[in-house]
Protein backbone atom coordinates (compact mmCIF):
# COMPACT_ATOMS: atom_id res chain seq x y z
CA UNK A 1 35.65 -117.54 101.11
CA UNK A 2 39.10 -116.25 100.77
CA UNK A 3 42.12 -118.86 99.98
CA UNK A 4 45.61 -117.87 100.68
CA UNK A 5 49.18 -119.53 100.03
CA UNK A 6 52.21 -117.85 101.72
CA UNK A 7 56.06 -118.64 101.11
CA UNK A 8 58.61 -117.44 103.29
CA UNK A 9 61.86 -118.50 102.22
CA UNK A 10 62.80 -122.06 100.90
CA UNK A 11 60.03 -122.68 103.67
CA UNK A 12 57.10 -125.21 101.77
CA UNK A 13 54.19 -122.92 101.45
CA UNK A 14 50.96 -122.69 103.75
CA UNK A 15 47.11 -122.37 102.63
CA UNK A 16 44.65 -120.49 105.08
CA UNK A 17 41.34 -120.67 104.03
CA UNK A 18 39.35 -117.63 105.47
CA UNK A 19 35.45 -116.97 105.32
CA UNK A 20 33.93 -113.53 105.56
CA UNK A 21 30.28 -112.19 106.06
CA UNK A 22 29.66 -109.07 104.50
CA UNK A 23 26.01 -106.88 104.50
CA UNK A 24 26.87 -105.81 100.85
CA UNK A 25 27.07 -107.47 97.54
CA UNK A 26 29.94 -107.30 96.10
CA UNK A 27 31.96 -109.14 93.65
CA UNK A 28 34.83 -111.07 94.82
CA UNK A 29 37.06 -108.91 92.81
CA UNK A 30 35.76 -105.94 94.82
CA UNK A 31 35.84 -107.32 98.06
CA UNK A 32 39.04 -108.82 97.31
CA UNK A 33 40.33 -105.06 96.82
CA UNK A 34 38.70 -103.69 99.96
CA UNK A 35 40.22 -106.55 101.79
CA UNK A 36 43.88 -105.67 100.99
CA UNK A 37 43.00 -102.17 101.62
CA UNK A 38 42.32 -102.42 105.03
CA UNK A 39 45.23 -104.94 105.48
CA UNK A 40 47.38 -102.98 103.68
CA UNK A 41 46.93 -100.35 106.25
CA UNK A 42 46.77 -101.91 109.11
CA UNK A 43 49.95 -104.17 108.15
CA UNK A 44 51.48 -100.66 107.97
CA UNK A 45 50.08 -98.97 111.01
CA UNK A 46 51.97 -101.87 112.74
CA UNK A 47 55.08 -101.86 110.62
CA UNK A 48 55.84 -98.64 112.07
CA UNK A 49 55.23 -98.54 115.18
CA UNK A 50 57.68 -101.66 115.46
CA UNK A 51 60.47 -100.22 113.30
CA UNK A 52 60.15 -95.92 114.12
CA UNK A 53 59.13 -96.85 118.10
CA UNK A 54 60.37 -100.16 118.46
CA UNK A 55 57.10 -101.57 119.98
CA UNK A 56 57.88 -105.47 119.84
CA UNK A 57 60.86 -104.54 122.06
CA UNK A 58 58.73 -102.83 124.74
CA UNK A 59 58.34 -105.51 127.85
CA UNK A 60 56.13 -102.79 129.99
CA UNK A 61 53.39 -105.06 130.98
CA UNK A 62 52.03 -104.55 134.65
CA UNK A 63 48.97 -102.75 134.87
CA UNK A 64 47.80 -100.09 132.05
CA UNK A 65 51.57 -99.61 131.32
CA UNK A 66 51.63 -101.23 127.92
CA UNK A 67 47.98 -99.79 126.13
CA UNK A 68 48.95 -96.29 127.45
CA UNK A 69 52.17 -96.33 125.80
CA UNK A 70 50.81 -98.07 122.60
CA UNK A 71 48.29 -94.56 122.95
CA UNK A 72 51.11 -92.51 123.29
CA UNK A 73 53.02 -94.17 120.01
CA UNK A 74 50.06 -93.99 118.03
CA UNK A 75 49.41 -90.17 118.53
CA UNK A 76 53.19 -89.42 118.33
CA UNK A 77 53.51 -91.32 115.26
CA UNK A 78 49.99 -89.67 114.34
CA UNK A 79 50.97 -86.46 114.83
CA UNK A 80 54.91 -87.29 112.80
CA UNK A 81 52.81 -88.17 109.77
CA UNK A 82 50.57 -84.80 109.92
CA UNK A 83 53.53 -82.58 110.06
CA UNK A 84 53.88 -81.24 106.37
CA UNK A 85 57.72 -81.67 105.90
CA UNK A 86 59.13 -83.84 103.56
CA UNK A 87 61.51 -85.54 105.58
CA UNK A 88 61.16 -89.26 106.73
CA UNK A 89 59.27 -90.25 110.14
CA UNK A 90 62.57 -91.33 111.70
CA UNK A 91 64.43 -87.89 110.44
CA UNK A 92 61.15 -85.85 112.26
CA UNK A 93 61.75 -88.40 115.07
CA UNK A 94 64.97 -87.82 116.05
CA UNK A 95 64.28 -83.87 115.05
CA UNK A 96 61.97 -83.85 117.62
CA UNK A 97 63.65 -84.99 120.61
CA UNK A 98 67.03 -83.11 119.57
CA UNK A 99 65.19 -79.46 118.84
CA UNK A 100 62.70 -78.49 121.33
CA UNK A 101 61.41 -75.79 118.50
CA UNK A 102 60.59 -78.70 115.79
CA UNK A 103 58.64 -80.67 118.84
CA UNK A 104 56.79 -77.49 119.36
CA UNK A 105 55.98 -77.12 115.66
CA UNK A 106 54.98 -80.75 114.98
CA UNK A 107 52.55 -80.21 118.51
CA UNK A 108 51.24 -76.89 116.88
CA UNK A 109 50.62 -78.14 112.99
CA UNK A 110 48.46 -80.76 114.39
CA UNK A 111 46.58 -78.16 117.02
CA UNK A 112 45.86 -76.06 113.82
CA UNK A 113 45.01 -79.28 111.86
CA UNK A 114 41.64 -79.66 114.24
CA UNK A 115 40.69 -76.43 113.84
CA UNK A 116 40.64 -76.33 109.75
């Protein structure tokens, strides 16, 4: 069992009471850690995609439209974070579509990422 209180603002707070099953025995500490792991990541998978791609404001929604470009944000933004230069996602971004050479070395880092 997992209890959680969230504020947001002058908002009064909320409690949601969640129950997991889990195959392994682990303390709550533990599982408490592994827990906010994977939410940790996941909260930031999405936090990207929103803010770099601007997913919330896509309104494609007739046939495969919308998962195929949620698969084509995820490997672009996939293949932003596997390119080794230091600057931010949104600097590669914008890199990218501006210089046809930087798109071509972001496509070929991650080609020669597969093969190591």
């Amino acid at each position: 069992m997992c209890a959680r209180e969230r504020q947001v603002g002058k908002e009064a707070a909320t409690t949601e009471v969640s129950y997991f099953i889990g195959s392994k025995v682990m303390s709550a500490r533990s599982y408490a850690k592994v827990l906010r792991n994977h939410w940790g990541i996941e909260n930031n998978l999405h936090w990207q995609l929103d803010v770099s791609f601007g997913e919330d404001q896509n309104r494609v929604s007739k046939r495969n439209g919308a998962e195929n470009l949620a698969l084509l944000r995820k490997l672009a933004l996939m293949m932003l974070k596997r390119h080794p230069g230091k600057q931010s996602l949104a600097v590669k971004q914008f890199q990218a579509a501006l210089d046809p050479q930087f798109l071509e070395e972001v496509l070929l880092a991650n080609a020669n990422a597969d093969k190591i």
